[in-house]
Each structure stands twice: as C-alpha cells, then as structure tokens.
C-alpha atoms as a PDB file:
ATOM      1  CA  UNK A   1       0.000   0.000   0.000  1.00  0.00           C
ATOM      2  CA  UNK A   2       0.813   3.955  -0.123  1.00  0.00           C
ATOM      3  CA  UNK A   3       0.242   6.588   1.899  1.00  0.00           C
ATOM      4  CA  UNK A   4      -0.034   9.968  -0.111  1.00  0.00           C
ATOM      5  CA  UNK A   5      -0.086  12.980   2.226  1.00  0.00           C
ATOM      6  CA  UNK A   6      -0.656  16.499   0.453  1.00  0.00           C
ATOM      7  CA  UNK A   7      -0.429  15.487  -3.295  1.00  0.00           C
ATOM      8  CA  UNK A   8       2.782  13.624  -2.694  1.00  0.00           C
ATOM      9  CA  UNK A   9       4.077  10.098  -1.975  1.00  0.00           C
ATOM     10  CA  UNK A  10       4.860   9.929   1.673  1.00  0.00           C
ATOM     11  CA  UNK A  11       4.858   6.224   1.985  1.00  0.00           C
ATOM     12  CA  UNK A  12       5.207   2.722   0.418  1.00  0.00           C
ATOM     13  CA  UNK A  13       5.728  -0.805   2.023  1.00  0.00           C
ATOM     14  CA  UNK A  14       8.228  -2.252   0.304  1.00  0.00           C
ATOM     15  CA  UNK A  15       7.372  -5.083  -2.444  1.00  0.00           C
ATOM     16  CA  UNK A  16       6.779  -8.710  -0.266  1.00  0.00           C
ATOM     17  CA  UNK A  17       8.640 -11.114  -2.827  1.00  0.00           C
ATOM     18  CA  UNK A  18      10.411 -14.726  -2.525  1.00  0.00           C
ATOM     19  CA  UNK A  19      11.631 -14.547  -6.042  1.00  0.00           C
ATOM     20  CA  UNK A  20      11.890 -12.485  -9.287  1.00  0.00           C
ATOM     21  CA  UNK A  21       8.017 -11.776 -10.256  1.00  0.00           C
ATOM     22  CA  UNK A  22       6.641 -14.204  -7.467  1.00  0.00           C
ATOM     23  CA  UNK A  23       4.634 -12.388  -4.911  1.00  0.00           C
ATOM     24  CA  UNK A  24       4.488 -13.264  -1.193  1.00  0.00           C
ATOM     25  CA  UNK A  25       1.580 -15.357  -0.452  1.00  0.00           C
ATOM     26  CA  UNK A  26       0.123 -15.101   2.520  1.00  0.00           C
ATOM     27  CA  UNK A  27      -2.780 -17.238   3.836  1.00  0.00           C
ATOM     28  CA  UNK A  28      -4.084 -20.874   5.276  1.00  0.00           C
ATOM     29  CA  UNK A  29      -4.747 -22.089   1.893  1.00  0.00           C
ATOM     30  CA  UNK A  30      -2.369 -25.029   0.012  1.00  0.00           C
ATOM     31  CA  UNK A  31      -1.532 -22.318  -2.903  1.00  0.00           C
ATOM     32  CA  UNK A  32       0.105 -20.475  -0.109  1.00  0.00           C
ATOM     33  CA  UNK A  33       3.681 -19.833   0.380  1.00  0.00           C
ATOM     34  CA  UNK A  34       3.872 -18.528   3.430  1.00  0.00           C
ATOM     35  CA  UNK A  35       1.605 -18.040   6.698  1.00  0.00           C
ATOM     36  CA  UNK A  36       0.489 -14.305   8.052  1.00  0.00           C
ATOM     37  CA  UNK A  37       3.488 -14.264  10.682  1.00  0.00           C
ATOM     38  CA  UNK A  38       6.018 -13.224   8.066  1.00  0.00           C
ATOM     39  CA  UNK A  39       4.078 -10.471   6.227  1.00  0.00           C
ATOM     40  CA  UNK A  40       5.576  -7.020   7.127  1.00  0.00           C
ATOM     41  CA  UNK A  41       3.655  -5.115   9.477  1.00  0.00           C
ATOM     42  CA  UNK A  42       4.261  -1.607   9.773  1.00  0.00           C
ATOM     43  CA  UNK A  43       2.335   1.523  11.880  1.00  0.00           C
ATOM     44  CA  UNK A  44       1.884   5.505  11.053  1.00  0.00           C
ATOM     45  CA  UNK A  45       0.956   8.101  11.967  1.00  0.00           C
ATOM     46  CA  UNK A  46      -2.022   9.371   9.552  1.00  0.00           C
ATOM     47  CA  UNK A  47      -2.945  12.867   9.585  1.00  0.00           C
ATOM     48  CA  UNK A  48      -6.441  14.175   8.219  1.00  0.00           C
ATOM     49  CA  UNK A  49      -6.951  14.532   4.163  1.00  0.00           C
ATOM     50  CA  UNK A  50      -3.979  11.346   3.760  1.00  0.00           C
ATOM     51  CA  UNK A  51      -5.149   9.195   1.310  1.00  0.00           C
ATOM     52  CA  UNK A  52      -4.486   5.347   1.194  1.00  0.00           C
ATOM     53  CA  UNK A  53      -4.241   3.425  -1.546  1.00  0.00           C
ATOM     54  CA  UNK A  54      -3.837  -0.757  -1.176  1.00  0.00           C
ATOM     55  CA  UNK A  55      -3.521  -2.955  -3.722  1.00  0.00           C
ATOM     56  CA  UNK A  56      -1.959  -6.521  -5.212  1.00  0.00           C
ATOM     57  CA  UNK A  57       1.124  -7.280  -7.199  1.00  0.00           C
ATOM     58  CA  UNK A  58      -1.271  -6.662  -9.876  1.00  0.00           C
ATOM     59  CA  UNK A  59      -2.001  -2.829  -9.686  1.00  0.00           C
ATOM     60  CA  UNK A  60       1.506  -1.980  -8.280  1.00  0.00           C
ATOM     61  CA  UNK A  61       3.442  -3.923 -11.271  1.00  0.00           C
ATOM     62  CA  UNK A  62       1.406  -1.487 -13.779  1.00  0.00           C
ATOM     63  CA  UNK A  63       1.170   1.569 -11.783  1.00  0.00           C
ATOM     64  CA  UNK A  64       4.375   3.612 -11.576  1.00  0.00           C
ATOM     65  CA  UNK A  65       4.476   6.529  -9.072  1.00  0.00           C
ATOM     66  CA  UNK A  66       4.243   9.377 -11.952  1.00  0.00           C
ATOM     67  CA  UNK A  67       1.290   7.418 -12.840  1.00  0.00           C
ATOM     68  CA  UNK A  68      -0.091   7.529  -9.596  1.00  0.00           C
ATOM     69  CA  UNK A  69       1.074  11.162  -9.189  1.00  0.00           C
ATOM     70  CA  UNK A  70      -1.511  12.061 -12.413  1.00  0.00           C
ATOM     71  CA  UNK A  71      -4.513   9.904 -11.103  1.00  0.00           C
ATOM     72  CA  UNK A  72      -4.301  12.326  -7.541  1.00  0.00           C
ATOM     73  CA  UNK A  73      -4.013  15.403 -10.002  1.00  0.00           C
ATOM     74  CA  UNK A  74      -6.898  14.190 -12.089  1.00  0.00           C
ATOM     75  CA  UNK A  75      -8.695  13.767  -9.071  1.00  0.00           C
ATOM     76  CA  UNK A  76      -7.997  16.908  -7.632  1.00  0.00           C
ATOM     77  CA  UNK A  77      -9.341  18.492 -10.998  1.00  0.00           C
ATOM     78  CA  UNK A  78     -12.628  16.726 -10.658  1.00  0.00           C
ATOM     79  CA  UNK A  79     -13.022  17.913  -7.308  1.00  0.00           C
ATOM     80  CA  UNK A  80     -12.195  14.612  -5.273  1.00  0.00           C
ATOM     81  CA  UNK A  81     -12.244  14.841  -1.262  1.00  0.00           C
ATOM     82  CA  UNK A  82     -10.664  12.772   0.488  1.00  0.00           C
ATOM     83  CA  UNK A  83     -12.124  13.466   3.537  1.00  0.00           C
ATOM     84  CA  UNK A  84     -15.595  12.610   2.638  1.00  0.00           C
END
C-alpha cells in the first residue's frame, strides 16, 4: 500500500517477494507460500486529508508513481475529497 499525504508520496511498504516476479503469499490455503506471521507489518501516523491506496502485485506492477502522481491530479481536478 501507499500513503499519499498532500499530493505527494509519503509512503510505500516495500514489495513482499520470494523470487523475481513471485509475490508473497500469505494465507491458510495449500496455494500459499507462506503463513500471516512473516508479512511485514508496519504503523503511522495518519494525519487528516492522507489518502491510502492498497492494492496486489497486480495494480503496483502497472502503476508507476508518476502514474499515480496524475490519477491524484486528475482527481484533484474533478473535485475529489478525500475526507468525505
């Protein structure tokens, strides 16, 4: 997931990978390759008007942060607010 705090990035968790292009998997399941102990965990501080965007392997392989950077912009055109 991000954290974007006043139009900018302000945090990512860091990819969760055991190999090139294979994603952590984290569950009770037998397609699982590991169990929810060894996911990262992490805590902030969030502040009013942040915005948080989670997501799989799947959006965050496509979406680059300049990408991510216009969608906010667009957003801010069409008069998105995040606090509602």
């Amino acid at each position: 997931f991000v954290v974007l705090r006043r139009g900018e990035l302000y945090f990512r968790l860091p990819s969760q990978q055991i190999g090139f292009n294979c994603p952590l998997q984290v569950g009770h399941h037998p397609q699982a390759n590991s169990v929810p102990k060894e996911a990262l965990t992490c805590q902030l501080q969030l502040i009013p008007g942040d915005i948080i965007i989670a997501g799989s392997d799947g959006l965050w392989d496509n979406l680059t942060d300049e990408m991510l950077q216009s969608c906010l912009e667009e957003a801010k055109i069409n008069e998105f607010d995040a606090t509602t």
